[in-house]
N, C-alpha and C. Protein backbone atom coordinates (compact mmCIF):
# COMPACT_ATOMS: atom_id res chain seq x y z
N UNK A 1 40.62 119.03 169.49
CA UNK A 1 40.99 118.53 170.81
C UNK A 1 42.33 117.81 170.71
N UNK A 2 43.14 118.27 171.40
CA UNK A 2 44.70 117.61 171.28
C UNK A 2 44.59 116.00 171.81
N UNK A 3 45.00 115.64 171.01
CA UNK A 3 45.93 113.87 171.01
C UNK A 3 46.57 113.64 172.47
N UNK A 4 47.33 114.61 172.64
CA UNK A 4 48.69 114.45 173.70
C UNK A 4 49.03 115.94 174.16
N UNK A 5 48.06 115.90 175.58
CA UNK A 5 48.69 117.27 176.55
C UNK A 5 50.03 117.42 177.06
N UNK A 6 50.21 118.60 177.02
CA UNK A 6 52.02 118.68 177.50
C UNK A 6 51.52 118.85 179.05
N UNK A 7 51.97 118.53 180.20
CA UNK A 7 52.32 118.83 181.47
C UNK A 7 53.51 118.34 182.13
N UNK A 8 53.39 118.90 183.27
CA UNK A 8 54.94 119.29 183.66
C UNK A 8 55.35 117.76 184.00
N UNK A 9 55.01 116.73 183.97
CA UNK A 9 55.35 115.46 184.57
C UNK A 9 56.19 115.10 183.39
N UNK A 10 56.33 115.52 182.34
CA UNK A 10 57.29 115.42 180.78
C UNK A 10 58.37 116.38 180.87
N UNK A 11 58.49 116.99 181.89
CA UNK A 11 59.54 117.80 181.91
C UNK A 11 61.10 117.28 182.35
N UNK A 12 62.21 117.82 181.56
CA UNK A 12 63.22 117.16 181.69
C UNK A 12 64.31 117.93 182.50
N UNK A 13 63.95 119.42 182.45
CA UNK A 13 64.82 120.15 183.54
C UNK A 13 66.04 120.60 182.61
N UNK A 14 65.94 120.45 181.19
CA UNK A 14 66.62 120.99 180.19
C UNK A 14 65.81 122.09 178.95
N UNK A 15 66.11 123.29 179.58
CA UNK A 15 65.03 124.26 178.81
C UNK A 15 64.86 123.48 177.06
N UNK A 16 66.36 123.63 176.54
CA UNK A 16 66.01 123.02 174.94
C UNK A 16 64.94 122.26 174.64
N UNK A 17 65.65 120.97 175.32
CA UNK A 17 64.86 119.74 175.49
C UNK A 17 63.40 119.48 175.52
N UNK A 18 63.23 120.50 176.57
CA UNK A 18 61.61 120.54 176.94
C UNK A 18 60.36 121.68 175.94
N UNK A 19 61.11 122.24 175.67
CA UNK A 19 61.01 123.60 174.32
C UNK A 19 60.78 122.63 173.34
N UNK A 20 61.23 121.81 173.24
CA UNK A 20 61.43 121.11 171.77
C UNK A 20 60.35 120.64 171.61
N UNK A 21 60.37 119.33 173.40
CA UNK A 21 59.40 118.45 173.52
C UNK A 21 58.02 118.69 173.19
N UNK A 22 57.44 120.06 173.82
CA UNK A 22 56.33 121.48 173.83
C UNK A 22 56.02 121.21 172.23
N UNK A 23 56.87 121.59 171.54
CA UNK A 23 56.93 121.96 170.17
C UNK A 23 56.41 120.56 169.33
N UNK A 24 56.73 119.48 169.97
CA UNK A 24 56.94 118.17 169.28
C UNK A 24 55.27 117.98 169.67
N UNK A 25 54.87 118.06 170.90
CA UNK A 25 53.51 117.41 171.10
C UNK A 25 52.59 118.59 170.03
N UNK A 26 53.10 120.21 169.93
CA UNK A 26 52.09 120.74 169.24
C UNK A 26 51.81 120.32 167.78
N UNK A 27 53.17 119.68 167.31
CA UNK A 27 53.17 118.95 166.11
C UNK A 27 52.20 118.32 165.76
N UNK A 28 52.23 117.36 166.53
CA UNK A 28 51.44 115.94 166.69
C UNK A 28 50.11 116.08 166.62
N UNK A 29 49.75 116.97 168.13
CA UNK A 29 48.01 117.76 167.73
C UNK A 29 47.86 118.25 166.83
N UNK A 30 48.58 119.08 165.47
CA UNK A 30 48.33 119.76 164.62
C UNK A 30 47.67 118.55 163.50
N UNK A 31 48.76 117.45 163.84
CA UNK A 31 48.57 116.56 162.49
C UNK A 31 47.29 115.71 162.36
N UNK A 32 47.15 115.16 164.02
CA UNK A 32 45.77 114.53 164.39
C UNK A 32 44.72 115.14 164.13
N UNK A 33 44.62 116.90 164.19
CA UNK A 33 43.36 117.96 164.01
C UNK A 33 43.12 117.91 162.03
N UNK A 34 44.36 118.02 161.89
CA UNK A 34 44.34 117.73 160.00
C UNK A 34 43.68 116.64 159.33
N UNK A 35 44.10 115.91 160.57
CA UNK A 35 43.50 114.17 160.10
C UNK A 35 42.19 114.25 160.50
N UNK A 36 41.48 114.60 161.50
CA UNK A 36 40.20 113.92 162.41
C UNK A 36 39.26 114.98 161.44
N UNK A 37 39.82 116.49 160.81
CA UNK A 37 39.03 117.45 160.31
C UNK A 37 39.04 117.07 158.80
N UNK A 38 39.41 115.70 157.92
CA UNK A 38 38.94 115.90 156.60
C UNK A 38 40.26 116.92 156.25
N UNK A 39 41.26 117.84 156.69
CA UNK A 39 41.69 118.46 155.79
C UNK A 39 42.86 117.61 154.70
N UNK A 40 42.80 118.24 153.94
CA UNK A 40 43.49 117.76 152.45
C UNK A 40 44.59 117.06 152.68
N UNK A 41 44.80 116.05 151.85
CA UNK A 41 46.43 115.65 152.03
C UNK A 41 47.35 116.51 152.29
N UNK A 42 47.51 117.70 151.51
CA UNK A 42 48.30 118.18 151.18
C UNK A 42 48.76 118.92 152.47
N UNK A 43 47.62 119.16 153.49
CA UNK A 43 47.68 119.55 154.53
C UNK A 43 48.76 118.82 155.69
N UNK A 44 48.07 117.63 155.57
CA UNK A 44 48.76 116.48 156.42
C UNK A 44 49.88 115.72 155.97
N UNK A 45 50.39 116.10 154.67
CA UNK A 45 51.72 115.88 154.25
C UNK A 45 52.82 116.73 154.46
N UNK A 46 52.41 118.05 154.75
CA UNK A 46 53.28 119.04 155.07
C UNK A 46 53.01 119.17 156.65
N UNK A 47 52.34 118.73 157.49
CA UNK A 47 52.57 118.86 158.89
C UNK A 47 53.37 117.28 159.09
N UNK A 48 53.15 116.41 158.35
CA UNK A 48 54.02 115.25 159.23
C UNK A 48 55.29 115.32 158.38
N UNK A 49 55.43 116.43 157.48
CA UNK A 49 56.66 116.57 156.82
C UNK A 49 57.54 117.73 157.88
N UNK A 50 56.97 118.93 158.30
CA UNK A 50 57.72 119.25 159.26
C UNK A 50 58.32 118.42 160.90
N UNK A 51 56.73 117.50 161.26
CA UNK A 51 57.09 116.82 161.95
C UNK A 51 58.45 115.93 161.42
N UNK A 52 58.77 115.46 160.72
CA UNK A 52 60.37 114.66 160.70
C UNK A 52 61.18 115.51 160.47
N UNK A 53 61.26 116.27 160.14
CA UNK A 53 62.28 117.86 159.83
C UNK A 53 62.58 118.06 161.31
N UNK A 54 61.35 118.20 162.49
CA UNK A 54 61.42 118.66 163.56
C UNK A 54 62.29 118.08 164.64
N UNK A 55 61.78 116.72 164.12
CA UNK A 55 62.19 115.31 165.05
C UNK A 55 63.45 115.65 164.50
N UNK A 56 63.91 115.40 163.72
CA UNK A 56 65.79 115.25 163.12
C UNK A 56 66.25 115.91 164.03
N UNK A 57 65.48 117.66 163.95
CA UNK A 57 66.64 118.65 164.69
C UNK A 57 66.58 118.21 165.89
N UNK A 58 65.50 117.89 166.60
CA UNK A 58 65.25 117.88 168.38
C UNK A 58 66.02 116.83 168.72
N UNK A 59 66.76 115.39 167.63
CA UNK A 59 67.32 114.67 168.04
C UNK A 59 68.72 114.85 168.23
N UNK A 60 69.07 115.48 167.49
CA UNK A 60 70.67 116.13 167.15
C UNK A 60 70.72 116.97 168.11
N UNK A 61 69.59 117.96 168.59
CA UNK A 61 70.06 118.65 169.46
C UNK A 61 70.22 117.93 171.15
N UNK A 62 69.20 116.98 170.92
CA UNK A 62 69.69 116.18 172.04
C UNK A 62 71.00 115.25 172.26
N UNK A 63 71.30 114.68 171.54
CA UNK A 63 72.56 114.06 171.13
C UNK A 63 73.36 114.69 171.14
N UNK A 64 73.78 115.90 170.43
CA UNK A 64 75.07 116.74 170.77
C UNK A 64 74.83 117.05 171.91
N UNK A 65 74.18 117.64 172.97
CA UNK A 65 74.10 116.81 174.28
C UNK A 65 74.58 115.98 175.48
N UNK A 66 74.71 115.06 174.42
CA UNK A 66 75.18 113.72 174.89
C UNK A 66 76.60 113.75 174.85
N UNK A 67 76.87 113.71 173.88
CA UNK A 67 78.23 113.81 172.87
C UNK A 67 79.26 114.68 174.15
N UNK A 68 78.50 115.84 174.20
CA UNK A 68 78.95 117.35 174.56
C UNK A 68 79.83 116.44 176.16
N UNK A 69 78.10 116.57 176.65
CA UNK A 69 78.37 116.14 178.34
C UNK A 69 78.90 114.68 178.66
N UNK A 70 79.31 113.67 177.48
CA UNK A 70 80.20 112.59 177.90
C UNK A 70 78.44 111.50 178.51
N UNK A 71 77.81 111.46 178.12
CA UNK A 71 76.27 110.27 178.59
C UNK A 71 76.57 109.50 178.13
N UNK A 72 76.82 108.27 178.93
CA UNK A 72 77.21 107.24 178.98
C UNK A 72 76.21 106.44 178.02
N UNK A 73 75.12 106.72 178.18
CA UNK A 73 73.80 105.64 177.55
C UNK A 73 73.65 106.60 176.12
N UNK A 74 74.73 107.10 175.26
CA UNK A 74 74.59 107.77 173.87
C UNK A 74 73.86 106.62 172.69
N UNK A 75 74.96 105.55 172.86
CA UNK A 75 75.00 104.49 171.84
C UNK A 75 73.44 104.27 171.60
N UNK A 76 72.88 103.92 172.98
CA UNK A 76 71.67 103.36 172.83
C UNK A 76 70.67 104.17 172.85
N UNK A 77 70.65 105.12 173.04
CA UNK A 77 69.74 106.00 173.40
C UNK A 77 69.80 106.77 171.69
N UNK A 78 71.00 106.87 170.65
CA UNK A 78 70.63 107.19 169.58
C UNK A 78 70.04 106.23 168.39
N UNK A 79 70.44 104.93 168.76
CA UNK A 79 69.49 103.80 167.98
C UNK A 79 67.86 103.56 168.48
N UNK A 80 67.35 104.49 169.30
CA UNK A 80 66.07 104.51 169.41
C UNK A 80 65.72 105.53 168.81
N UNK A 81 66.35 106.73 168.63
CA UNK A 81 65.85 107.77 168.07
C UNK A 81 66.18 107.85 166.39
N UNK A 82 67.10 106.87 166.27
CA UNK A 82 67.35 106.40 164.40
C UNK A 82 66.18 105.31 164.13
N UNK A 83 65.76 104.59 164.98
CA UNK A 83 64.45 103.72 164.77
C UNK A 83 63.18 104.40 164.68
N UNK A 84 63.26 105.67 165.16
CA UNK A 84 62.07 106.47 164.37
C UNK A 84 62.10 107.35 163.80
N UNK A 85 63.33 107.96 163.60
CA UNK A 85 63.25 108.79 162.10
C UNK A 85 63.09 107.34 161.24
N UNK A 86 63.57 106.66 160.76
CA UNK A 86 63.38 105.35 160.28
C UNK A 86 61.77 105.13 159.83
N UNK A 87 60.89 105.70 160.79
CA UNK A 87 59.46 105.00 160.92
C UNK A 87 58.89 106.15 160.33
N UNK A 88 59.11 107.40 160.83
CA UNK A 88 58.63 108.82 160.67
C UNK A 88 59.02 108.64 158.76
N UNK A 89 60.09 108.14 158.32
CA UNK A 89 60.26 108.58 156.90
C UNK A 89 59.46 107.46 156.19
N UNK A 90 59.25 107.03 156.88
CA UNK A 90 57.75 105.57 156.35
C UNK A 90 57.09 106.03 155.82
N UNK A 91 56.42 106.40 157.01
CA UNK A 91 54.90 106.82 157.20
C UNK A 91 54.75 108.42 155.66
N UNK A 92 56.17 108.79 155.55
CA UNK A 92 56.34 109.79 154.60
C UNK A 92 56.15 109.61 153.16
N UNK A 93 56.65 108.57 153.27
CA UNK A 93 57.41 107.80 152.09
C UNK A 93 56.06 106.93 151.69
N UNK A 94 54.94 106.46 152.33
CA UNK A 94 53.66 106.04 152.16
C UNK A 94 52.65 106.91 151.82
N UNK A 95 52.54 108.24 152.88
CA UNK A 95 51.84 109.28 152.03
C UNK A 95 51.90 109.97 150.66
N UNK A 96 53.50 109.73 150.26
CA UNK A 96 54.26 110.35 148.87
C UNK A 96 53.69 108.98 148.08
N UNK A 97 53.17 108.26 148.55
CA UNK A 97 52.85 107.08 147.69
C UNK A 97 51.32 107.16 147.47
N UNK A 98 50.42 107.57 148.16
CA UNK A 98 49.53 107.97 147.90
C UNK A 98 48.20 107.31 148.75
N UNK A 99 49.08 106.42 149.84
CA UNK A 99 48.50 106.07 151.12
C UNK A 99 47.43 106.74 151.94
N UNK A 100 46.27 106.72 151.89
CA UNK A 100 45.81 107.73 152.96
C UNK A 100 45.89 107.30 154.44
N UNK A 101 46.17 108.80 154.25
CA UNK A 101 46.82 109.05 156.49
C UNK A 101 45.42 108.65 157.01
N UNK A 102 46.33 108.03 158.14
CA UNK A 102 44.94 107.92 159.50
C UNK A 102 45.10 107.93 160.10
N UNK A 103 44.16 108.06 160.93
CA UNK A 103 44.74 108.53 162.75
C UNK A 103 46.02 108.18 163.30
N UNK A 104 45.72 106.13 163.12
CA UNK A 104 46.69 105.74 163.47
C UNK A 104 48.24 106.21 163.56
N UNK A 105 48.35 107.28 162.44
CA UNK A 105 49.90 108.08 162.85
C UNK A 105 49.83 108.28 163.96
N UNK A 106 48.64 109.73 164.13
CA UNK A 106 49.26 110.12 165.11
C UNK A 106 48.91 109.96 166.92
N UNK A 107 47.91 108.64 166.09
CA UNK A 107 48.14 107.53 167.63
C UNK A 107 49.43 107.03 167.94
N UNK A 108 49.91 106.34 167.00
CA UNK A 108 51.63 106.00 167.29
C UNK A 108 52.44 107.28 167.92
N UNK A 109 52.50 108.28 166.89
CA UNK A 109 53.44 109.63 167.37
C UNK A 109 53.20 109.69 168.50
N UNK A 110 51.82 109.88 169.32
CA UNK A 110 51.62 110.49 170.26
C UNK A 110 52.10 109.49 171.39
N UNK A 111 51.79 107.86 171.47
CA UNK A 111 52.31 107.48 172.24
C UNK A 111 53.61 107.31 172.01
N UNK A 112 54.47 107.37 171.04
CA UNK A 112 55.81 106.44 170.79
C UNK A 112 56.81 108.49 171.73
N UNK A 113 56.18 109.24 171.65
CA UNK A 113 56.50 110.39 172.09
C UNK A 113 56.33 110.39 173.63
N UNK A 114 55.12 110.11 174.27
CA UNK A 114 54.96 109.74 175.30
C UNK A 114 55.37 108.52 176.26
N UNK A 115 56.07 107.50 175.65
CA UNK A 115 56.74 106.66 176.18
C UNK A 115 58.36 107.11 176.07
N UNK A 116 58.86 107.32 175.06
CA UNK A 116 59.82 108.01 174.96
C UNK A 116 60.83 108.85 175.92
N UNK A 117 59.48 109.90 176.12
CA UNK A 117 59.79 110.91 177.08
C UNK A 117 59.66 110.10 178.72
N UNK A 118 58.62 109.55 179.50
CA UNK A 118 58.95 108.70 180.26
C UNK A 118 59.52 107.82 180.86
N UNK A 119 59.82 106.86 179.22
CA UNK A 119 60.80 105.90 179.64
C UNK A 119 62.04 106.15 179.25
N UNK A 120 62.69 106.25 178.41
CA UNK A 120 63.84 106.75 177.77
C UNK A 120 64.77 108.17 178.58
N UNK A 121 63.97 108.88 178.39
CA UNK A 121 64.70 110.14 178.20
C UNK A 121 64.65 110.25 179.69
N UNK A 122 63.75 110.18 180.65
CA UNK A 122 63.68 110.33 181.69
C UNK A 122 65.09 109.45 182.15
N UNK A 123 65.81 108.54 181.44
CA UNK A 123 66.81 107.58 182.07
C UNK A 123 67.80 108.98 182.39
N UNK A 124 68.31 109.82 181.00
CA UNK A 124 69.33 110.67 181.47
C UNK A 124 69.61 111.80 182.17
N UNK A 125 68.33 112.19 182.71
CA UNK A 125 67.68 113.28 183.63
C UNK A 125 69.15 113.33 185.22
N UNK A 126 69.03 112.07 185.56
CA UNK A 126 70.08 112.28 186.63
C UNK A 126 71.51 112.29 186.12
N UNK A 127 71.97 111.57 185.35
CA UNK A 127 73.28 111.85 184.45
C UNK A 127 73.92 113.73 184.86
N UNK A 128 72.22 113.88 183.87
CA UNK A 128 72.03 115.78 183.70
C UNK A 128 72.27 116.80 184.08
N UNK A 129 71.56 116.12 185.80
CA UNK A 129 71.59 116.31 186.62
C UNK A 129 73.15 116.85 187.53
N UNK A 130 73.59 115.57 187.13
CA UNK A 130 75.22 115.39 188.19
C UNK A 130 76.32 116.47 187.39
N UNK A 131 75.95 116.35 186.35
CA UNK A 131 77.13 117.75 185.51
C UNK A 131 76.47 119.14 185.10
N UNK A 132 75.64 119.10 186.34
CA UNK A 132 74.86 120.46 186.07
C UNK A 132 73.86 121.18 185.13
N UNK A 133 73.82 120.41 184.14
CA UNK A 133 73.08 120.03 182.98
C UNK A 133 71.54 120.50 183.05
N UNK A 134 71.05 119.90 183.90
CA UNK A 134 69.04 119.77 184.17
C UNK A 134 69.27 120.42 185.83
N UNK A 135 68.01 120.96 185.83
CA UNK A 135 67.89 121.19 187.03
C UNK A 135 66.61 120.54 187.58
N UNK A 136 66.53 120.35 188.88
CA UNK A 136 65.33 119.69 189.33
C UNK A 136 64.06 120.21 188.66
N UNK A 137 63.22 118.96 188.31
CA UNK A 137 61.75 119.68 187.56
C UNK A 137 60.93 119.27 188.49
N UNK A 138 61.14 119.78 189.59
CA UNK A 138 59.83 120.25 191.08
C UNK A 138 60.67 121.23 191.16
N UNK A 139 61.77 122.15 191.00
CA UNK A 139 62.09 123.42 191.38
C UNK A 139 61.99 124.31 190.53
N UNK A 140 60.65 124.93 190.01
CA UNK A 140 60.29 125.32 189.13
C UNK A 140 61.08 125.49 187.35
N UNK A 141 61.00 126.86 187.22
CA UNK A 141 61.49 126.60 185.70
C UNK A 141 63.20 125.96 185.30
N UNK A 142 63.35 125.13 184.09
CA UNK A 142 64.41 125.21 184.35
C UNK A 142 65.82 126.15 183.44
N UNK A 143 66.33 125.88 183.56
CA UNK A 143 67.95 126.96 183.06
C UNK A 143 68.30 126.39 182.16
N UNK A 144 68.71 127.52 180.75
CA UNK A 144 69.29 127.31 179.35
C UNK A 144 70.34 126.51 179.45
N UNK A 145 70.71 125.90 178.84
CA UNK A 145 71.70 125.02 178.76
C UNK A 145 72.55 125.82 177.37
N UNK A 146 73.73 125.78 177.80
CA UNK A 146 74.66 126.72 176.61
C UNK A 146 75.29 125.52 176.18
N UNK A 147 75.41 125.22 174.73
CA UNK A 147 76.47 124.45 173.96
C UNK A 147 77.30 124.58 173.03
């Protein structure tokens, strides 16, 4: 049973973005199902090991982004996302230690992902918006963004 459902109220109106996002919550359920099912470390060291592999790229790809389209809120908006690769290589760096995982990851992941996307990311949606960037997410799907 997934941790954290994707629906459209997480949508950012940036196909990448939201592709990623999709990708990021299936992460998360993968790692919580590894954890809640007994499977092996080895299991749940290599899913929260792609999870920070994943996170890196989805952040860079958001940031060049930023970079690209001139977003005013870059500065700050990439010291939240360096504060959890930061946390993500913890939690790594504890399992390589021989820590056993517990839920609690991917209770954090799931909300620190879910606030994220709400509070944060939802800030640059109209930015996105104004340089053509996102398209409305009540007007159904949205359009590739070329970079």
């Amino acid at each position: 049973m997934p941790i954290i459902a994707w629906n459209d109220t997480y949508r950012t109106g940036i196909d990448i973005v939201d592709a990623q996002h999709r990708k990021l919550f299936d992460a998360i359920n993968g790692l919580h199902d590894a954890m809640a099912s007994g499977k092996g470390r080895a299991h749940v060291a290599e899913t929260l090991s792609f999870l920070a592999d994943y996170t890196m790229k989805h952040f860079a790809d958001e940031e060049r982004l930023m970079t690209t389209h001139g977003y005013p809120g870059y500065a700050e908006h990439k010291k939240i996302h360096d504060r959890l690769v930061a946390q993500v290589n913890a939690l790594v760096a504890q399992l390589a230690s021989g820590a056993a995982p517990t839920l609690e990851v991917s209770d954090f992941l799931s909300d620190w992902l879910k606030h994220h996307i709400d509070e944060v990311d939802r800030g640059y949606i109209p930015f996105f918006k104004s340089v053509g960037v996102a398209k409305d997410t009540k007007a159904g799907p949205a359009v590739a963004v070329a970079t």
